[in-house]
PDB file of N, CA and C in Angstrom:
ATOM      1  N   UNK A   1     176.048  -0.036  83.630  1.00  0.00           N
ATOM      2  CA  UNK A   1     176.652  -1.342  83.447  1.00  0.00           C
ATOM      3  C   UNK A   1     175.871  -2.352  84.289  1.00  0.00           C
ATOM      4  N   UNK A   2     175.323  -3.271  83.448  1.00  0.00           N
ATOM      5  CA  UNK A   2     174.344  -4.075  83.840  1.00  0.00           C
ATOM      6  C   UNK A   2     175.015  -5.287  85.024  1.00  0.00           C
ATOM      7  N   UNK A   3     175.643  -5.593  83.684  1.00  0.00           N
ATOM      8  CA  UNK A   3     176.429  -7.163  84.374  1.00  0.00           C
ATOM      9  C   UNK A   3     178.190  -6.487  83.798  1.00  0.00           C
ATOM     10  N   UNK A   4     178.959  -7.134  84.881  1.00  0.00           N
ATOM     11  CA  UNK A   4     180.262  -6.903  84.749  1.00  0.00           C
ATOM     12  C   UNK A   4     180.925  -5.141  84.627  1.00  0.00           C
ATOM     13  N   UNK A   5     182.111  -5.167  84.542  1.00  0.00           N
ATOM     14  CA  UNK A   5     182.908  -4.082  85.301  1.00  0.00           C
ATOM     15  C   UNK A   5     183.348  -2.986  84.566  1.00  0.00           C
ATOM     16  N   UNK A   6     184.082  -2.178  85.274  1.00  0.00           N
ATOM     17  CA  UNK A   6     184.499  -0.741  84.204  1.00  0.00           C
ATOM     18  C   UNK A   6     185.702  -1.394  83.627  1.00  0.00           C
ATOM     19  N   UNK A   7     186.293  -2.774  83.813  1.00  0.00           N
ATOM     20  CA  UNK A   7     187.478  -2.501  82.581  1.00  0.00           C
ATOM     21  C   UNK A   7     186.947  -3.566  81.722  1.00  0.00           C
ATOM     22  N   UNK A   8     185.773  -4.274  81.742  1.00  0.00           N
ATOM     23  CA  UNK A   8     185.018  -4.816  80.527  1.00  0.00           C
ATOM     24  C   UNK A   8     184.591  -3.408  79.456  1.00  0.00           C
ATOM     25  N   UNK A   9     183.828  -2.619  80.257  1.00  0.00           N
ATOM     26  CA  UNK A   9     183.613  -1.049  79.607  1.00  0.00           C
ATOM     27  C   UNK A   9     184.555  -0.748  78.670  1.00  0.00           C
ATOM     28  N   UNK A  10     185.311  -0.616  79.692  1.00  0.00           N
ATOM     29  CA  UNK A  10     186.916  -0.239  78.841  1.00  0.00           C
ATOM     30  C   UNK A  10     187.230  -1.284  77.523  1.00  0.00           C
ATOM     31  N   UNK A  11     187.719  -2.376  77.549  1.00  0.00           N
ATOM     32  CA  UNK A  11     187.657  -3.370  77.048  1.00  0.00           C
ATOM     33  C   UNK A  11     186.898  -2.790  75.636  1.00  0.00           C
ATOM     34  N   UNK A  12     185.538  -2.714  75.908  1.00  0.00           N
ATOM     35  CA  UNK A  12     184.794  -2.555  74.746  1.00  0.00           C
ATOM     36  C   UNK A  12     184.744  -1.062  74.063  1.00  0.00           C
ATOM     37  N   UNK A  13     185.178  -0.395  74.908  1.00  0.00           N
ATOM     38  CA  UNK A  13     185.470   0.856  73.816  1.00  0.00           C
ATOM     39  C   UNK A  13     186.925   1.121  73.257  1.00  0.00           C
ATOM     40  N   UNK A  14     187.722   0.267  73.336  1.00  0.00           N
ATOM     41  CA  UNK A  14     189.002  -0.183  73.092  1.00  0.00           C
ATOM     42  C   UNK A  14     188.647  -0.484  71.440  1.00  0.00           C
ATOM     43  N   UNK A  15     187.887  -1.658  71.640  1.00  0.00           N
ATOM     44  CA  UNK A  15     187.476  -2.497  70.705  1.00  0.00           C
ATOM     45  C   UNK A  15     186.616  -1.699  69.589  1.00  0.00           C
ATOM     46  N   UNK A  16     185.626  -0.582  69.640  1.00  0.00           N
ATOM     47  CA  UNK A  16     185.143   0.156  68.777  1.00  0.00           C
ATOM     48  C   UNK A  16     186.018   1.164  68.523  1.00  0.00           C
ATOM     49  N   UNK A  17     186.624   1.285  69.354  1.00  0.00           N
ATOM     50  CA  UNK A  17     187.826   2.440  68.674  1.00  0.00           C
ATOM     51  C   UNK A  17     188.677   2.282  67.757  1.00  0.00           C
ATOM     52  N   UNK A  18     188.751   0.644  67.834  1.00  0.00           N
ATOM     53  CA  UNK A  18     189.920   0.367  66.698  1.00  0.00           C
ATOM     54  C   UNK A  18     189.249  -0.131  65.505  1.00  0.00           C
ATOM     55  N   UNK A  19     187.777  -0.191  65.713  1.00  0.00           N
ATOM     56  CA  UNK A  19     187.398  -1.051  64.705  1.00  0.00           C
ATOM     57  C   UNK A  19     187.211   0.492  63.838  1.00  0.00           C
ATOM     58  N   UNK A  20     186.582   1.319  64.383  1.00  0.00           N
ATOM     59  CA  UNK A  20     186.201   2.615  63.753  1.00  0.00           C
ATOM     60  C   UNK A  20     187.561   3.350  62.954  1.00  0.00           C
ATOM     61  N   UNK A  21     188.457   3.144  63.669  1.00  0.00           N
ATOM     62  CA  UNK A  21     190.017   3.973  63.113  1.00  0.00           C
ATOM     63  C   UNK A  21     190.231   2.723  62.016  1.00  0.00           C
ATOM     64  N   UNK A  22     190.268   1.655  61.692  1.00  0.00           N
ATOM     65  CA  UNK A  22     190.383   0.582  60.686  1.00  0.00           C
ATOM     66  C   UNK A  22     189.587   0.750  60.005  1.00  0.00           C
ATOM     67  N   UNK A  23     188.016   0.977  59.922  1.00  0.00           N
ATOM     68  CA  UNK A  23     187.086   0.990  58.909  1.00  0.00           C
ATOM     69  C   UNK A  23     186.946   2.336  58.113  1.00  0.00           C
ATOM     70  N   UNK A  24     187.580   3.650  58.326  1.00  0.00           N
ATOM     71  CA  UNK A  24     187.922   4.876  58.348  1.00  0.00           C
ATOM     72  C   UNK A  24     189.299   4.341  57.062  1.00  0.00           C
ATOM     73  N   UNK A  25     190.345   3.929  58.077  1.00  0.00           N
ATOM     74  CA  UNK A  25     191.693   3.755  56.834  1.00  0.00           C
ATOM     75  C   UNK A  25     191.272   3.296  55.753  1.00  0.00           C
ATOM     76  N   UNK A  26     190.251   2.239  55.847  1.00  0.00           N
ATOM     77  CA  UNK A  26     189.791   1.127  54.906  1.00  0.00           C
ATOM     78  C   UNK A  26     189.111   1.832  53.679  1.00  0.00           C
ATOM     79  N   UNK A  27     188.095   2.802  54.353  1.00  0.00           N
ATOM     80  CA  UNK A  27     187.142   3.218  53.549  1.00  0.00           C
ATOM     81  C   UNK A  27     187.602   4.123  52.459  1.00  0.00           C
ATOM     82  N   UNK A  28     188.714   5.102  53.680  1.00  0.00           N
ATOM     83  CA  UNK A  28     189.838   6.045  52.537  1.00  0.00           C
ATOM     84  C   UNK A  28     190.585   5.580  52.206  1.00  0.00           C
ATOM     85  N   UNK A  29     190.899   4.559  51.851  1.00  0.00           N
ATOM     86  CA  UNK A  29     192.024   3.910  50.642  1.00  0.00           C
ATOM     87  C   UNK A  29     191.215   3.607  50.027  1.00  0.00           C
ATOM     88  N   UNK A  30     190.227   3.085  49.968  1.00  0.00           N
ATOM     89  CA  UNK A  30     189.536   2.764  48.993  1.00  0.00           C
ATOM     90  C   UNK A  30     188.530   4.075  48.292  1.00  0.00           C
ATOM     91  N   UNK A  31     188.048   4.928  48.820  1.00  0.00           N
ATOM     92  CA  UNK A  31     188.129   5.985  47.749  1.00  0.00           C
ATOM     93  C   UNK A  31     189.119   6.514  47.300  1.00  0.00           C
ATOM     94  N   UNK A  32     189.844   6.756  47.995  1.00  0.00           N
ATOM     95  CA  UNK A  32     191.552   7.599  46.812  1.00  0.00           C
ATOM     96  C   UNK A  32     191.999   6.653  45.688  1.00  0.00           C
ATOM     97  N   UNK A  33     191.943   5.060  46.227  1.00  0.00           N
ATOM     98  CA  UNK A  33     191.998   4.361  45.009  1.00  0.00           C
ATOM     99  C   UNK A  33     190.769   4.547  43.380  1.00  0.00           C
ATOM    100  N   UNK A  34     189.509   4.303  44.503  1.00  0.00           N
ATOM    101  CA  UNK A  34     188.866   4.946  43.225  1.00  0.00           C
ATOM    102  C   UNK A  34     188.780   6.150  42.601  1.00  0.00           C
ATOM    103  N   UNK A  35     189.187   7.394  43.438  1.00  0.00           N
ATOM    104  CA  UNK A  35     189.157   8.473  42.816  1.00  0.00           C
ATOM    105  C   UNK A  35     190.461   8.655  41.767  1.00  0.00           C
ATOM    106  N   UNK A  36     191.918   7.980  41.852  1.00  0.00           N
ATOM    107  CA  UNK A  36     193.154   8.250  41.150  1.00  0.00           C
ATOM    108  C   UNK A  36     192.631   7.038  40.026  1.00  0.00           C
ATOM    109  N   UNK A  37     191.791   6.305  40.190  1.00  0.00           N
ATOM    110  CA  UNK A  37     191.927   5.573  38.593  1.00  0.00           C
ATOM    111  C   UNK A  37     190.677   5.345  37.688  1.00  0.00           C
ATOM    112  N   UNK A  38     189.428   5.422  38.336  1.00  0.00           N
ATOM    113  CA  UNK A  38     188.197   5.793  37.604  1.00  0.00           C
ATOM    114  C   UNK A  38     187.652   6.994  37.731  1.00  0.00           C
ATOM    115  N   UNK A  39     187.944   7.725  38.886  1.00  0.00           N
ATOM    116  CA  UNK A  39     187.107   9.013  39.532  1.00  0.00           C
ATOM    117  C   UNK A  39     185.560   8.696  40.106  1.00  0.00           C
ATOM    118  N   UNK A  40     185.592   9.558  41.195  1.00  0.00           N
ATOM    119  CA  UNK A  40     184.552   9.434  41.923  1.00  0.00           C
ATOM    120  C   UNK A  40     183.162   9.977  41.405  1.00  0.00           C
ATOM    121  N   UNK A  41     183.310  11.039  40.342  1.00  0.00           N
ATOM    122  CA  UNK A  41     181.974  12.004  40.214  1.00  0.00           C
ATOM    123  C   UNK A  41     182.086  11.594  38.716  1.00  0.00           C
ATOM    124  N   UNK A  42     181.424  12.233  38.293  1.00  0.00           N
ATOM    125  CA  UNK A  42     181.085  12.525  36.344  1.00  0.00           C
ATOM    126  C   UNK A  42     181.686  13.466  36.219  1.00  0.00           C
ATOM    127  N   UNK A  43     182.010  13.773  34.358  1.00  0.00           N
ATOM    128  CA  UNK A  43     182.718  14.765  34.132  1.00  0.00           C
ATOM    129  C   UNK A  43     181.534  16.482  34.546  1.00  0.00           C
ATOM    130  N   UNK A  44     182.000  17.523  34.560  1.00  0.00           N
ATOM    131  CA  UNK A  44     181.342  18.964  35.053  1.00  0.00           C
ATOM    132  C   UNK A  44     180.363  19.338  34.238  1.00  0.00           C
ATOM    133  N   UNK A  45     180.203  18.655  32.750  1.00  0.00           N
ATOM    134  CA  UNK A  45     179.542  18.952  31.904  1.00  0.00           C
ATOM    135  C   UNK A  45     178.331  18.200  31.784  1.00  0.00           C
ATOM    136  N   UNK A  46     178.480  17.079  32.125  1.00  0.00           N
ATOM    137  CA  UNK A  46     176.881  16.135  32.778  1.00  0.00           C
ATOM    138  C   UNK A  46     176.579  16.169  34.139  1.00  0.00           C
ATOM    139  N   UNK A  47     176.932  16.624  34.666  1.00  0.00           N
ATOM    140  CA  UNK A  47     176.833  17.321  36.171  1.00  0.00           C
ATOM    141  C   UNK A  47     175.726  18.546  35.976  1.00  0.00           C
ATOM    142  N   UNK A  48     176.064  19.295  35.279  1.00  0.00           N
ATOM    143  CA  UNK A  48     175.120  20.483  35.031  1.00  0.00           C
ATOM    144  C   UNK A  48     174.078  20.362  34.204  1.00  0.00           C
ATOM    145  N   UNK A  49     173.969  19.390  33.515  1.00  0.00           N
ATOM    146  CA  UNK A  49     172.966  18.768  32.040  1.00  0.00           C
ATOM    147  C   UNK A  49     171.989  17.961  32.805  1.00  0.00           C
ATOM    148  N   UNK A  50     172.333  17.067  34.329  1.00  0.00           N
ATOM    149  CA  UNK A  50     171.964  16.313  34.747  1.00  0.00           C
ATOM    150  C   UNK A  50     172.085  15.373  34.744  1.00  0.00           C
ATOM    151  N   UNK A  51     171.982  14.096  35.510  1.00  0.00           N
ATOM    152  CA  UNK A  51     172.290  12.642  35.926  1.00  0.00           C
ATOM    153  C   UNK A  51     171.051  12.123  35.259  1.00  0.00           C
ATOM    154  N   UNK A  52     169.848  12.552  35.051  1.00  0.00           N
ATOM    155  CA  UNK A  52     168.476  11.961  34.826  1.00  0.00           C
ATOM    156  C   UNK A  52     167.953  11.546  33.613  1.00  0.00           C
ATOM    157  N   UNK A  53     168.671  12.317  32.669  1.00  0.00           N
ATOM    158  CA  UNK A  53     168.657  12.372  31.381  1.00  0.00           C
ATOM    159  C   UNK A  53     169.537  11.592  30.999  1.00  0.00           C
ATOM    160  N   UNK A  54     171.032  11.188  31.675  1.00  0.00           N
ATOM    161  CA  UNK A  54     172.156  10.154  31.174  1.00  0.00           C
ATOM    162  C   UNK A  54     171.857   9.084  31.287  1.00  0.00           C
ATOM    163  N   UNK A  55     170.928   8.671  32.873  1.00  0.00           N
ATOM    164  CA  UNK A  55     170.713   7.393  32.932  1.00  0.00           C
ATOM    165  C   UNK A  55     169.905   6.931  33.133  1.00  0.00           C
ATOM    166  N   UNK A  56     168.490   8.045  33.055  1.00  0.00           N
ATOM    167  CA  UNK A  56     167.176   7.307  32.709  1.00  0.00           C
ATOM    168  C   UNK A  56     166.228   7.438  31.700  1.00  0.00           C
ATOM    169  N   UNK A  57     167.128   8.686  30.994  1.00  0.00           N
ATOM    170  CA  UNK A  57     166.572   8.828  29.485  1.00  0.00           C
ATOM    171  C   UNK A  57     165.210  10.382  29.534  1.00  0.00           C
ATOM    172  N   UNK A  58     165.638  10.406  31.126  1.00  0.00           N
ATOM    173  CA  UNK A  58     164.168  11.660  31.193  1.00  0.00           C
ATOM    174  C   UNK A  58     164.784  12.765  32.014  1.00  0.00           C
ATOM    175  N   UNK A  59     163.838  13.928  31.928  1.00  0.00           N
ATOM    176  CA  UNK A  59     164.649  14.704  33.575  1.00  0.00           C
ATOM    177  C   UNK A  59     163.419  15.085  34.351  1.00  0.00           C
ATOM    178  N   UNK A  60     164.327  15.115  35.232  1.00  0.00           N
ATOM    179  CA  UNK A  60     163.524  14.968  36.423  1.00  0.00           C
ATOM    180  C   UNK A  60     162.732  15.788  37.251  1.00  0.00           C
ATOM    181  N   UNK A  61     162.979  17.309  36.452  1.00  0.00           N
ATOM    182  CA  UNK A  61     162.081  18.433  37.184  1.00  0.00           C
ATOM    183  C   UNK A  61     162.300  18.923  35.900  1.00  0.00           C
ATOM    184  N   UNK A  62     161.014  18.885  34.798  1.00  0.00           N
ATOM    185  CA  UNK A  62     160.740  18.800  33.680  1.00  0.00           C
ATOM    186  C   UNK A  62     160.279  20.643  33.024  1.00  0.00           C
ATOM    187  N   UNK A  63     159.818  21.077  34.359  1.00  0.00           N
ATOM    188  CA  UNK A  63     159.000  22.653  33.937  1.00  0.00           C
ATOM    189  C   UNK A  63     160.224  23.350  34.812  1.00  0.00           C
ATOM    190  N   UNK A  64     161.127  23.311  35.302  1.00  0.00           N
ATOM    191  CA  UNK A  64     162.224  24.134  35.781  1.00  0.00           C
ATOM    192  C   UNK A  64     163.171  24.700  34.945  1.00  0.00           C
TER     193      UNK A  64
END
């Protein structure tokens, strides 16, 4: 601690703690929202066919 004290310290890990536990709630409501009404992944059957071929028209490890 350069300039100023251990309950500025304090102070500031107060302050990332809550920002981190808020951006955490934030982030998981907002995937469960997207996962209960659009879904998060593709259906299992273009999953295994590949992503490369759906949306760039090619695939992507061609001799495998």
């Amino acid at each position: 601690m350069i300039e100023g004290d251990l309950g500025q310290f304090i102070a500031q890990l107060i302050g990332v703690s809550i920002n981190a536990i808020v951006i955490f709630g934030l982030a998981l409501a907002f995937f469960v929202i997207v996962e209960r009404t659009i879904g998060n992944r593709v259906p299992a059957e273009v999953e295994w066919s590949g992503l490369d071929s759906l949306e760039m028209g090619s695939e992507a490890y061609p001799n495998v």
